[in-house]
Structures are given as structure tokens and as C-alpha cells.
N, C-alpha and C. Protein backbone atom coordinates (compact mmCIF):
# COMPACT_ATOMS: atom_id res chain seq x y z
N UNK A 1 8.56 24.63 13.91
CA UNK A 1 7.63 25.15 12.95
C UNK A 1 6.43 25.79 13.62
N UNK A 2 6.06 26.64 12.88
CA UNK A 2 4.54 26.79 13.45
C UNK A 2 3.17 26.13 13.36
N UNK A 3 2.39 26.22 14.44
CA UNK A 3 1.16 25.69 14.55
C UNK A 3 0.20 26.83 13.77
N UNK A 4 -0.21 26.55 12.73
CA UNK A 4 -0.78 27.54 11.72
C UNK A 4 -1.95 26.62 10.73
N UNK A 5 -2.98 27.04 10.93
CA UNK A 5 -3.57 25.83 9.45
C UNK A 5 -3.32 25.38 8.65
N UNK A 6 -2.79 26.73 7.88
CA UNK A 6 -1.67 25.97 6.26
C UNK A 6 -1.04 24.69 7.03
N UNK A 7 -0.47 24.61 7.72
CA UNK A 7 0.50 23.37 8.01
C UNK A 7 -0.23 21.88 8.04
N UNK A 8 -1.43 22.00 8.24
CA UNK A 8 -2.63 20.79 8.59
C UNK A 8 -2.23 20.04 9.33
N UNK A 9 -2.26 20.42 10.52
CA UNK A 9 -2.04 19.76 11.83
C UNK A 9 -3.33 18.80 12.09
N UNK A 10 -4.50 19.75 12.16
CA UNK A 10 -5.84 19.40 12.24
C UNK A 10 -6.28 17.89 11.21
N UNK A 11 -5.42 17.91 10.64
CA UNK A 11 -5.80 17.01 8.95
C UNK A 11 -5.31 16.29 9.49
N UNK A 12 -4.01 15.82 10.17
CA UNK A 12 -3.39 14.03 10.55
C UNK A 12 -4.32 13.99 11.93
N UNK A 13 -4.50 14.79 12.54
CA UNK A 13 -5.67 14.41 13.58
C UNK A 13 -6.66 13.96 13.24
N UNK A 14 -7.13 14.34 12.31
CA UNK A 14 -8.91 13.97 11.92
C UNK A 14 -8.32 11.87 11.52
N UNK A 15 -7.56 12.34 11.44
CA UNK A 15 -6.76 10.50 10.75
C UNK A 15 -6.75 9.93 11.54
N UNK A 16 -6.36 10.10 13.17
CA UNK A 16 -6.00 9.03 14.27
C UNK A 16 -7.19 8.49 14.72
N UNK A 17 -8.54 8.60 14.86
CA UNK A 17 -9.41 7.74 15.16
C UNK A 17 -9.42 6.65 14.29
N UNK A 18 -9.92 6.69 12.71
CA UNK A 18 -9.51 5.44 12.05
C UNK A 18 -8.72 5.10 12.31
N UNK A 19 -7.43 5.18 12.15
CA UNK A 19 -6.08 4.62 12.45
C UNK A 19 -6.16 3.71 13.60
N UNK A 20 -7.03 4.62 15.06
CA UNK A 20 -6.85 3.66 16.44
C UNK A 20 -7.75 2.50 15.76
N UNK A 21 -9.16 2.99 15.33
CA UNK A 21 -10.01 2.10 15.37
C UNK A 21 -9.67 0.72 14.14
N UNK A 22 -8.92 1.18 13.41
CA UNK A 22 -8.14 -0.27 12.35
C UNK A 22 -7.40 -0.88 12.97
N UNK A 23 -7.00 -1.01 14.25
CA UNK A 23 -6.01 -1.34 15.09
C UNK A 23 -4.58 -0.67 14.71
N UNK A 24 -3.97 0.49 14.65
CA UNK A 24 -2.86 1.42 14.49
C UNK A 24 -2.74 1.93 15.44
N UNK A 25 -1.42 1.46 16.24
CA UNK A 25 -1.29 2.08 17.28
C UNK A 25 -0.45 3.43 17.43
N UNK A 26 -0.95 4.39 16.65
CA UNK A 26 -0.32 5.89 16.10
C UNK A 26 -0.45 6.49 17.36
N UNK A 27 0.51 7.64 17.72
CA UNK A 27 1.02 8.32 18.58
C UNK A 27 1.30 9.28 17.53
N UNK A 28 0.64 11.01 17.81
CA UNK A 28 1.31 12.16 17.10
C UNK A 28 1.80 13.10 17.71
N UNK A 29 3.34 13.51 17.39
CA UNK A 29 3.79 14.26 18.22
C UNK A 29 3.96 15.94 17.38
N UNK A 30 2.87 16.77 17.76
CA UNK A 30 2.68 18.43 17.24
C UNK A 30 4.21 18.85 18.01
N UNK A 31 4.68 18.85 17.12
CA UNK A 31 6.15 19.99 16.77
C UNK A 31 5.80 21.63 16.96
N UNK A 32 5.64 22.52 17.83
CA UNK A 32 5.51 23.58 16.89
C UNK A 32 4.96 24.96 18.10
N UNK A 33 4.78 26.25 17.67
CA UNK A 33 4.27 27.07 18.62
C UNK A 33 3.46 28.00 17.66
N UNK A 34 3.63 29.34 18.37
CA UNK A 34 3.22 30.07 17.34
C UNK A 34 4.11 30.61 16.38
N UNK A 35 3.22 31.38 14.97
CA UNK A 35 4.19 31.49 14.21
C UNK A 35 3.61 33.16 13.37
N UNK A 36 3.87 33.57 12.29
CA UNK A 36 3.51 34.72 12.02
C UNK A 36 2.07 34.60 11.24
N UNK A 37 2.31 33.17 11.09
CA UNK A 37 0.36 33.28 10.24
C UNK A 37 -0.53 32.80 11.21
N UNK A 38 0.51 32.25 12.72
CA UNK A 38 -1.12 32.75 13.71
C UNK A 38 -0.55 31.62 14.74
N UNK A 39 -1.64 31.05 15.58
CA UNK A 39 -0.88 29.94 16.80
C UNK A 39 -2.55 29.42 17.11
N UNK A 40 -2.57 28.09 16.48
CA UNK A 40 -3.74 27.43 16.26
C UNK A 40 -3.46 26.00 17.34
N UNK A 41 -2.81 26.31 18.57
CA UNK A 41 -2.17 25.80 19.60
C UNK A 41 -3.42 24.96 20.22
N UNK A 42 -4.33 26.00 20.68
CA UNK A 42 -5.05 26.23 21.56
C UNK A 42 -6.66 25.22 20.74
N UNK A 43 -6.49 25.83 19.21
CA UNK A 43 -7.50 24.30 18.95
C UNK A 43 -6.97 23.68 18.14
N UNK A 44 -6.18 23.28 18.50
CA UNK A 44 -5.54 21.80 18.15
C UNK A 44 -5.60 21.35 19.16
N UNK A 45 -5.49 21.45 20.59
CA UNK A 45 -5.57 20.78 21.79
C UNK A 45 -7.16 20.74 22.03
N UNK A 46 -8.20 21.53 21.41
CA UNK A 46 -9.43 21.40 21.15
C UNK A 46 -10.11 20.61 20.90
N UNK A 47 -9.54 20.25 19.36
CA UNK A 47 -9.59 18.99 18.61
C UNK A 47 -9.61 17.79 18.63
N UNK A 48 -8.39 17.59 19.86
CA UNK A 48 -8.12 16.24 20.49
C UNK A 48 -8.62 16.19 21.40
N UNK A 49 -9.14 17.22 22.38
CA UNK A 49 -10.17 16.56 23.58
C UNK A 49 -11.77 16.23 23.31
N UNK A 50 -11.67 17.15 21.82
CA UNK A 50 -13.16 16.63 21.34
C UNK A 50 -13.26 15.14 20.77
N UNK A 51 -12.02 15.04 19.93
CA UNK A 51 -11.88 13.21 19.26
C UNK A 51 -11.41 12.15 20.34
N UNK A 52 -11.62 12.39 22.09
CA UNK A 52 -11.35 12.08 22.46
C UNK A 52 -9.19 11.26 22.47
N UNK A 53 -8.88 11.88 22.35
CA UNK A 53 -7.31 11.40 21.56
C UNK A 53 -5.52 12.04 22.92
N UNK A 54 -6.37 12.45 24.02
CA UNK A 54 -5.34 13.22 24.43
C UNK A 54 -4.41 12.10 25.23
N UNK A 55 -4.68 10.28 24.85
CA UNK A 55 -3.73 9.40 25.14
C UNK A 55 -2.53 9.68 23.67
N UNK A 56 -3.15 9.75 22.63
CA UNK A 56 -2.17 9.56 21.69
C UNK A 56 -1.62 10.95 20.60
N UNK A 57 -2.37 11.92 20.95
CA UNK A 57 -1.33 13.21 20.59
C UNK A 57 -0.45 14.30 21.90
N UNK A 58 0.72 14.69 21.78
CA UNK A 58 1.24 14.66 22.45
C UNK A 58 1.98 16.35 21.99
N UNK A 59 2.03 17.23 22.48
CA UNK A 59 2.19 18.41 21.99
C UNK A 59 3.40 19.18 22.46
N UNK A 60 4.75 19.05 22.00
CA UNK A 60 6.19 19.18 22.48
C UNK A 60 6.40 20.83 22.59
N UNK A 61 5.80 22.09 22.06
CA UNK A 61 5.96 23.45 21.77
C UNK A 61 6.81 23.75 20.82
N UNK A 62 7.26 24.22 20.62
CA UNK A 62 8.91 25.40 20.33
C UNK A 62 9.97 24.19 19.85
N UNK A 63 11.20 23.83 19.39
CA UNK A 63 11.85 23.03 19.74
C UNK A 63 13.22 23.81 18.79
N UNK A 64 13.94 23.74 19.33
CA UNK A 64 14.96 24.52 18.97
C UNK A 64 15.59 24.02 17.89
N UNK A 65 16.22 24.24 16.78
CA UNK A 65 16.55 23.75 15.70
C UNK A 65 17.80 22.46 15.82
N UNK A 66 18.60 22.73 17.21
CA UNK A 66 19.87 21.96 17.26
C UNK A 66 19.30 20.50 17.91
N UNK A 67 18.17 20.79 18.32
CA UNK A 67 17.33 19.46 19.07
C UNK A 67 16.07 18.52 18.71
N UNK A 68 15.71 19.39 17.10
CA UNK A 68 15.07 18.73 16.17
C UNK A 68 15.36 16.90 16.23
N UNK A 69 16.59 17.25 15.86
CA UNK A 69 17.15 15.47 15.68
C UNK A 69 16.41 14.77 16.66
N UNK A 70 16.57 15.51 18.19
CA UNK A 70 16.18 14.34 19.34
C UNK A 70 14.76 13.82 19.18
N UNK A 71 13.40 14.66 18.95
CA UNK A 71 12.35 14.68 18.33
C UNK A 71 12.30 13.42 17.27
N UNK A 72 12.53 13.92 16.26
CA UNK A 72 12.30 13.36 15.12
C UNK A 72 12.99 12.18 15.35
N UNK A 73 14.08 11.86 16.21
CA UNK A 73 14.38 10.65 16.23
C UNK A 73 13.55 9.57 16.87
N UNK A 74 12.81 9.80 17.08
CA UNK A 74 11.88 9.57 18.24
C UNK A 74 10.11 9.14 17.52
N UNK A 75 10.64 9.22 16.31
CA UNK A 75 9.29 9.25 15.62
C UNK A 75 9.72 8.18 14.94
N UNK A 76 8.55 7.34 13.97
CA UNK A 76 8.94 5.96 13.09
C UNK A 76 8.45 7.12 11.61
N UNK A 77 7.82 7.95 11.66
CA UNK A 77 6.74 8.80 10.20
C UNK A 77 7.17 10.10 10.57
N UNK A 78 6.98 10.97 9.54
CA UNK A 78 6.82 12.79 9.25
C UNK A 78 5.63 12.43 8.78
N UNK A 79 4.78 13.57 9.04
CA UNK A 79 3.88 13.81 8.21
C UNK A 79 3.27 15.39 8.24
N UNK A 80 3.03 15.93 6.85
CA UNK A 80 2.74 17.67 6.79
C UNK A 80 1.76 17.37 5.82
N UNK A 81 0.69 17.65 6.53
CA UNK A 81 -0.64 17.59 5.42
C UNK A 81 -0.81 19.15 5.14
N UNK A 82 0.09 19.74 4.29
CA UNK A 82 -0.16 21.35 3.94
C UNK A 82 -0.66 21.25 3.05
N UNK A 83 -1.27 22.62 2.82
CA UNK A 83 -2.15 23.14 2.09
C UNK A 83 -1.22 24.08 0.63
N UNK A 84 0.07 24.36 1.72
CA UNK A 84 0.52 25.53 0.27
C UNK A 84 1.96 25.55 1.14
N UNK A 85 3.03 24.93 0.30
CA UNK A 85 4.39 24.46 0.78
C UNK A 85 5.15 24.97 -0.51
N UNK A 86 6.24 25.49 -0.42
CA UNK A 86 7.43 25.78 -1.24
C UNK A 86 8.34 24.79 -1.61
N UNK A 87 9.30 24.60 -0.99
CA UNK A 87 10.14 23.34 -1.31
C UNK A 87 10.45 23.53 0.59
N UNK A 88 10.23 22.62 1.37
CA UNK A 88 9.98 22.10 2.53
C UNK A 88 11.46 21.16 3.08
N UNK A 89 12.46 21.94 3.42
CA UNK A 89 13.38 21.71 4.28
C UNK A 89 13.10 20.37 5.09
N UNK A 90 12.30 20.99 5.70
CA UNK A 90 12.03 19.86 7.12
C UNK A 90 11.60 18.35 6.60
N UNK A 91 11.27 18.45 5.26
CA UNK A 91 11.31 16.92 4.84
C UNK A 91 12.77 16.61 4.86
N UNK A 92 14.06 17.11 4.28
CA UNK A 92 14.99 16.48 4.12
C UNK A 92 15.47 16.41 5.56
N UNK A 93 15.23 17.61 6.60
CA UNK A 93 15.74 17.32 7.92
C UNK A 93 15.34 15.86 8.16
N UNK A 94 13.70 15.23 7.84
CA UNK A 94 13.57 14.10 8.50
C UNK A 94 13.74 12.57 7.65
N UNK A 95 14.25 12.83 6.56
CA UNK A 95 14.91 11.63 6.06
C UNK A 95 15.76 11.58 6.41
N UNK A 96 17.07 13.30 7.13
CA UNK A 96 18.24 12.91 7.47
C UNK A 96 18.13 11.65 8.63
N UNK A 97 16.93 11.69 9.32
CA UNK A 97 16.91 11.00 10.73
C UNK A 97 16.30 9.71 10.20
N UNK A 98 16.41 9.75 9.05
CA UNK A 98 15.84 8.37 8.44
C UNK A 98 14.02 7.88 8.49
N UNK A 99 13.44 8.72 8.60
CA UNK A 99 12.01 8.91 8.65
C UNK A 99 11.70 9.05 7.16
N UNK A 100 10.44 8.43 6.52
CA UNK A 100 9.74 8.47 5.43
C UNK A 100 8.73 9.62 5.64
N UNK A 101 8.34 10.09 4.32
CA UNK A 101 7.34 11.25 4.80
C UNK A 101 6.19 11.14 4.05
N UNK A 102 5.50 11.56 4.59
CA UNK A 102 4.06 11.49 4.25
C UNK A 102 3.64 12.92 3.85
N UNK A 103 3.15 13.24 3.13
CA UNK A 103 2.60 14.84 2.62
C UNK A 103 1.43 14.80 1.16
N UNK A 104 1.50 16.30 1.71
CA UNK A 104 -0.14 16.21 0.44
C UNK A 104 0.68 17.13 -0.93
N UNK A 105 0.17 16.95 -2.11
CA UNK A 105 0.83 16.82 -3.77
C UNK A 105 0.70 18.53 -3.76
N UNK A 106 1.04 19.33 -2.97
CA UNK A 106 0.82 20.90 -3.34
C UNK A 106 2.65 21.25 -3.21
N UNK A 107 2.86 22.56 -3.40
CA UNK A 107 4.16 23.04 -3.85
C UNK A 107 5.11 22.21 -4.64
N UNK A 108 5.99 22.14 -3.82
CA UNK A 108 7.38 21.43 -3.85
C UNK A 108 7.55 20.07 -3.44
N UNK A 109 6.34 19.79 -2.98
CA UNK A 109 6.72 18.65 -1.95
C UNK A 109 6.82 17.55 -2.49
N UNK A 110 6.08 16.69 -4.47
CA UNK A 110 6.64 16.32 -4.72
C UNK A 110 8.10 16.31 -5.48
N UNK A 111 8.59 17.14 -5.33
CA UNK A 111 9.79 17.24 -6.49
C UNK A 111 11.09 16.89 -4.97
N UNK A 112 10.78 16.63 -2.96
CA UNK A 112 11.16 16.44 -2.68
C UNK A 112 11.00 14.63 -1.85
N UNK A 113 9.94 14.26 -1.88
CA UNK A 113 9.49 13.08 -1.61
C UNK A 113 8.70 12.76 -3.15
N UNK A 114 9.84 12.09 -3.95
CA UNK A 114 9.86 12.32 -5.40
C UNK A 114 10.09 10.35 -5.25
N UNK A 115 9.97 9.75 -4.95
CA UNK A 115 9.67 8.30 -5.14
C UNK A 115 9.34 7.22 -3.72
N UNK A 116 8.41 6.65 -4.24
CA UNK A 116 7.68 5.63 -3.46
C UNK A 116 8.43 5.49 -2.02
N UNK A 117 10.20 4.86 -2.09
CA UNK A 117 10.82 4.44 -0.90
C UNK A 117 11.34 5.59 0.39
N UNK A 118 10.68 7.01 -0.31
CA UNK A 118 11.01 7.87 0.37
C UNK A 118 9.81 8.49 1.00
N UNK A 119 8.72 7.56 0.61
CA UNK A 119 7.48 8.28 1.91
C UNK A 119 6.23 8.21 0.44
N UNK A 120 5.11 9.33 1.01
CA UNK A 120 3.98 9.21 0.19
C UNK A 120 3.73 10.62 -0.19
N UNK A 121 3.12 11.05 -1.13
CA UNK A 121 2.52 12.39 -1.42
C UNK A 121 0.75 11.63 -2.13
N UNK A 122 -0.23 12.49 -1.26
CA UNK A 122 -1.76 12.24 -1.43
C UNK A 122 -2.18 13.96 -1.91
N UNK A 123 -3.30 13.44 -2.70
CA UNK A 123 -3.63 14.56 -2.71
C UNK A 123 -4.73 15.50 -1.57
N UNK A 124 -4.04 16.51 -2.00
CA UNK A 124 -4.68 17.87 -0.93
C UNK A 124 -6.20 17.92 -0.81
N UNK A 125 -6.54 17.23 0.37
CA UNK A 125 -7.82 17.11 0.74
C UNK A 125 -9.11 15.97 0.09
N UNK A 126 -7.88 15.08 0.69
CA UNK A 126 -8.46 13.48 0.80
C UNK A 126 -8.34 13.32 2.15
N UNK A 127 -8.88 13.21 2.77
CA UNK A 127 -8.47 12.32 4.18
C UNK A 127 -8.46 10.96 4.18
N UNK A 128 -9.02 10.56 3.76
CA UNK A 128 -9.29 8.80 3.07
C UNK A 128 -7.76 8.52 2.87
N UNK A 129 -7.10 9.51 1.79
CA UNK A 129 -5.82 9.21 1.08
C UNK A 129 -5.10 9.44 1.94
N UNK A 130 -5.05 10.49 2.93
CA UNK A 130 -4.14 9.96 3.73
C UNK A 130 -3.97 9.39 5.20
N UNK A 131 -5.04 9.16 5.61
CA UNK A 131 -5.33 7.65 6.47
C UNK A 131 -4.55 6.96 6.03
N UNK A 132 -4.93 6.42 4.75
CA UNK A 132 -4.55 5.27 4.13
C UNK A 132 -2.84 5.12 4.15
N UNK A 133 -2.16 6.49 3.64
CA UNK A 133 -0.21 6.65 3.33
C UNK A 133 -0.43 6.37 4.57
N UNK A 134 -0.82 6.69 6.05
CA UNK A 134 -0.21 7.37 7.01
C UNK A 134 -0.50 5.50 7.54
N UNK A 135 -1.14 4.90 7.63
CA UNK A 135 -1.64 3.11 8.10
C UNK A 135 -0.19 2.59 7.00
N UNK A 136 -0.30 2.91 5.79
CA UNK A 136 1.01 2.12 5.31
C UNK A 136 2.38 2.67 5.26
N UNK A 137 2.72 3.59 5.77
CA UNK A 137 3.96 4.15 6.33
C UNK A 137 4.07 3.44 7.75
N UNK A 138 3.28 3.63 8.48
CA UNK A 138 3.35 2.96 9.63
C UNK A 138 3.99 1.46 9.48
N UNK A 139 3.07 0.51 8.64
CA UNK A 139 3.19 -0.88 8.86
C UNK A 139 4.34 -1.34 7.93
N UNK A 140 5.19 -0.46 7.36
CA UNK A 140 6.32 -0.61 6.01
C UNK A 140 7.40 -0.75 6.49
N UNK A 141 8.38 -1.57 6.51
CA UNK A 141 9.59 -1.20 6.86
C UNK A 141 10.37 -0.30 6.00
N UNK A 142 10.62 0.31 6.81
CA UNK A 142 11.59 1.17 5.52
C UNK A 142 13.46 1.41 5.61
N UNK A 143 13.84 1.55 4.50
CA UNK A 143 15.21 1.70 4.65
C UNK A 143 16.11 3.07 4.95
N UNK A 144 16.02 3.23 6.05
CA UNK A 144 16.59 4.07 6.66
C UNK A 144 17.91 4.83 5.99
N UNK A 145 18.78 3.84 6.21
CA UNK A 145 20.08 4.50 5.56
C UNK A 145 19.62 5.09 3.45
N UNK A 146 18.60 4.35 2.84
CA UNK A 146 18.41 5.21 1.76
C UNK A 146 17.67 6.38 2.18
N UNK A 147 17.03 6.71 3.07
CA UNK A 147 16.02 7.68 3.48
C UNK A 147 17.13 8.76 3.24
N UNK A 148 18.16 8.60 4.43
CA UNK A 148 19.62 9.15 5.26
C UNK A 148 19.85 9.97 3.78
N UNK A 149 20.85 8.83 3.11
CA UNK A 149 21.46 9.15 1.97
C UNK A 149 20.56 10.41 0.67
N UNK A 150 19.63 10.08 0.28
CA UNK A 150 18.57 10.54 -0.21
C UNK A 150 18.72 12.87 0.40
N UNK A 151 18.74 12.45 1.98
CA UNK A 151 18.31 13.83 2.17
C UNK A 151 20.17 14.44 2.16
N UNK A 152 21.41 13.56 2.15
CA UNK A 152 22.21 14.19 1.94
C UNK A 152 22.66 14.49 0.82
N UNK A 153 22.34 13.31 -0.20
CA UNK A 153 22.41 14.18 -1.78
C UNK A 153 21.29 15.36 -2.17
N UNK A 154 20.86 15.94 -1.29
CA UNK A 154 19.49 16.70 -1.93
C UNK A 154 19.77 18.12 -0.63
N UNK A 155 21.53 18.37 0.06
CA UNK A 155 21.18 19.16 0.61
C UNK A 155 21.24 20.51 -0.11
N UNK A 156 21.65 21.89 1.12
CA UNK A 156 21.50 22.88 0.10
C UNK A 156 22.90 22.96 -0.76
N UNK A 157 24.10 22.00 -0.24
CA UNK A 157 25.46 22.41 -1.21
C UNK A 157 24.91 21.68 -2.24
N UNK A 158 24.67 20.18 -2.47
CA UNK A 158 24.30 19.77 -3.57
C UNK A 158 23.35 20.31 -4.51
N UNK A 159 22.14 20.90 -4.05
CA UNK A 159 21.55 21.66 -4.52
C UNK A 159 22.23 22.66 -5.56
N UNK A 160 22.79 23.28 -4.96
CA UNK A 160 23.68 24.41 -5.13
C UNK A 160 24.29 24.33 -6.17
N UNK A 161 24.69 23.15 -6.61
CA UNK A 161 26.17 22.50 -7.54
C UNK A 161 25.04 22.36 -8.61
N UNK A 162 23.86 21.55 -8.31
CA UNK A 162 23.18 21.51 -9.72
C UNK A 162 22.70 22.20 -10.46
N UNK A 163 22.00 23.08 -9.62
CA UNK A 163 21.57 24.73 -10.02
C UNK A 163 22.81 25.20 -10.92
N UNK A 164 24.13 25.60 -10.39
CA UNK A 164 24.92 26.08 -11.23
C UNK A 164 25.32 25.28 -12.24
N UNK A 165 25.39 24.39 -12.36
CA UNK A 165 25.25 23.46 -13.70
C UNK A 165 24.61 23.61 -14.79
N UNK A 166 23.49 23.37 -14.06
CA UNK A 166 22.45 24.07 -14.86
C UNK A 166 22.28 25.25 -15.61
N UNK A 167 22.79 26.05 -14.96
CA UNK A 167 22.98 27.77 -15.20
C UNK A 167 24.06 27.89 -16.47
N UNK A 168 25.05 27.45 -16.25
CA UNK A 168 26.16 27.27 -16.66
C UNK A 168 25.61 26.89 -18.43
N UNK A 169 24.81 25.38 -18.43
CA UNK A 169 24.73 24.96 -19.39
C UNK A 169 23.59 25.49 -20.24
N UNK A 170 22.88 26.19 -19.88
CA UNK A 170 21.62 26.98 -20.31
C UNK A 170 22.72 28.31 -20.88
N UNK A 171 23.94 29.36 -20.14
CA UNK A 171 24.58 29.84 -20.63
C UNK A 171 25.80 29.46 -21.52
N UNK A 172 25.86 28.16 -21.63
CA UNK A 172 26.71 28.04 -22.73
C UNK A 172 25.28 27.57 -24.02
N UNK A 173 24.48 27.18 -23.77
CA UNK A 173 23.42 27.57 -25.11
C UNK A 173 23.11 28.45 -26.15
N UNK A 174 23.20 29.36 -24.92
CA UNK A 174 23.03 30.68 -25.33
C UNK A 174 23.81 31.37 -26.36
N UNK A 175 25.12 31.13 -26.26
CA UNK A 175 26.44 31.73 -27.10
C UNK A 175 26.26 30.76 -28.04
């Protein structure tokens, strides 16, 4: 993905000092390079030498789509504090890996982290609120294999099947 503001990279950073200082021992790993709305690389690594933080964010670049998995497997949380999201793929990529997600209530994102056991949605520009998801995602156990299951009923074939269902039954209304 890209390192871009919309994405609020900057926003789960501003989170990891509380987090250290509640005793949370959070580690964030920035996914990402540049992208066409810009490459905010350079202060985001800003950010963290100013919050003092460059033990616990960790900045991977680029990562190729077939090696996502290794990443994300590698993580216990997702989290995308965006500002302005469509319907957001990369959440279901990371329930496939059994990760809960954390995100802020703009686009799509609840209609895809659409109940409690599948992560949190806060609203857009709380930091408080999401400190708070991001400390209880952390300390939650969560059930992995529903995470799993969850992002394979919700891929794009299933998708696909309901949409035309849908279509279907809206055109048999019609007549």
C-alpha cells in the first residue's frame, strides 16, 4: 500500500506512546512506499524519531503482493486509521491471516469489519478511541479460524454470487 496521509499512518503512531506508557508492548510494522497521492515515508520516520519510538516502529517498504501473507503473519492486529476508504480489500487479506482489524467508521470499512469478533471500527478522529480498540485488540484473544472463515465467505467470488442475486431478484420485481 501506500504511505499517503489518507491512510493514517501518522494516527496509530500518535497511539504508541500511551500504549508503551500503559504498559503495551506494541510494535508497528509501516507496510508501504510511495504511492500516487504522494510518499509521506520520509515523515513518518520523522514522527517516530520525534516520539522518540524508533525501538518499536519498524518500516518494511514495498512488499509484493505474493509476500503480504509473510508480513501480516507476523503481526497479532491490522490497523488503517483512514480518513476516506472504499470497501478495503486488505482488511479481508488480513482476517485471511487471521488478524482482527482495527479501523476508523468512514467508507466501507464498516460494512467489512461489520461485528465486534472481527476487530473494531472508531470513529474518524478520536485518538482516545483508538488507543483504546488498538490496547483491546492487543490484550483479546481472538479466534482466528472465525477471522479466516469470515474473510473467505466475503471474497470477491462470493461477493460476486450475492450481488447477482441480488440483481436477479430486484429484476424479477420489476416484471
Amino acid at each position: 500500500g501506500g504511505l499517503c496521509e489518507r491512510k493514517g499512518f501518522h494516527r496509530v503512531i500518535d497511539c504508541l506512546p500511551a500504549l508503551r506508557d500503559q504498559g503495551t508492548d506494541a510494535h508497528l510494522l509501516v507496510v508501504g512506499g510511495p504511492s500516487p497521492e504522494g510518499d509521506w515515508t520520509e515523515r513518518l520516520q520523522a514522527q517516530v524519531r520525534q516520539l522518540a519510538l524508533q525501538d518499536r516502529v519498524h518500516f518494511t517498504g514495498p512488499v509484493p503482493p505474493d509476500d503480504l501473507h509473510r508480513v501480516l503473519g507476523a503481526a497479532d492486529v491490522f490497523v488503517l486509521a483512514t480518513r476516506n476508504e472504499g470497501w478495503a480489500n486488505v482488511f479481508l487479506e488480513a482476517m485471511a491471516c487471521g488478524l482482527p482489524v482495527v479501523t476508523t467508521d468512514v467508507g466501507g470499512n464498516a460494512e467489512v469489519v461489520c461485528r465486534p469478533e472481527l476487530g473494531a471500527v472508531v470513529p474518524f478522529g478520536d485518538p482516545q478511541a483508538l488507543t483504546a480498540a488498538l490496547r483491546a485488540a492487543l490484550q483479546r484473544t481472538w479466534d482466528r479460524a472465525a477471522l479466516r472463515a469470515h474473510a473467505e465467505a466475503n471474497d470477491w467470488e462470493g461477493r460476486i454470487d450475492v450481488l447477482e442475486a441480488e440483481f436477479r431478484a430486484l429484476w424479477r420485481a420489476k416484471l
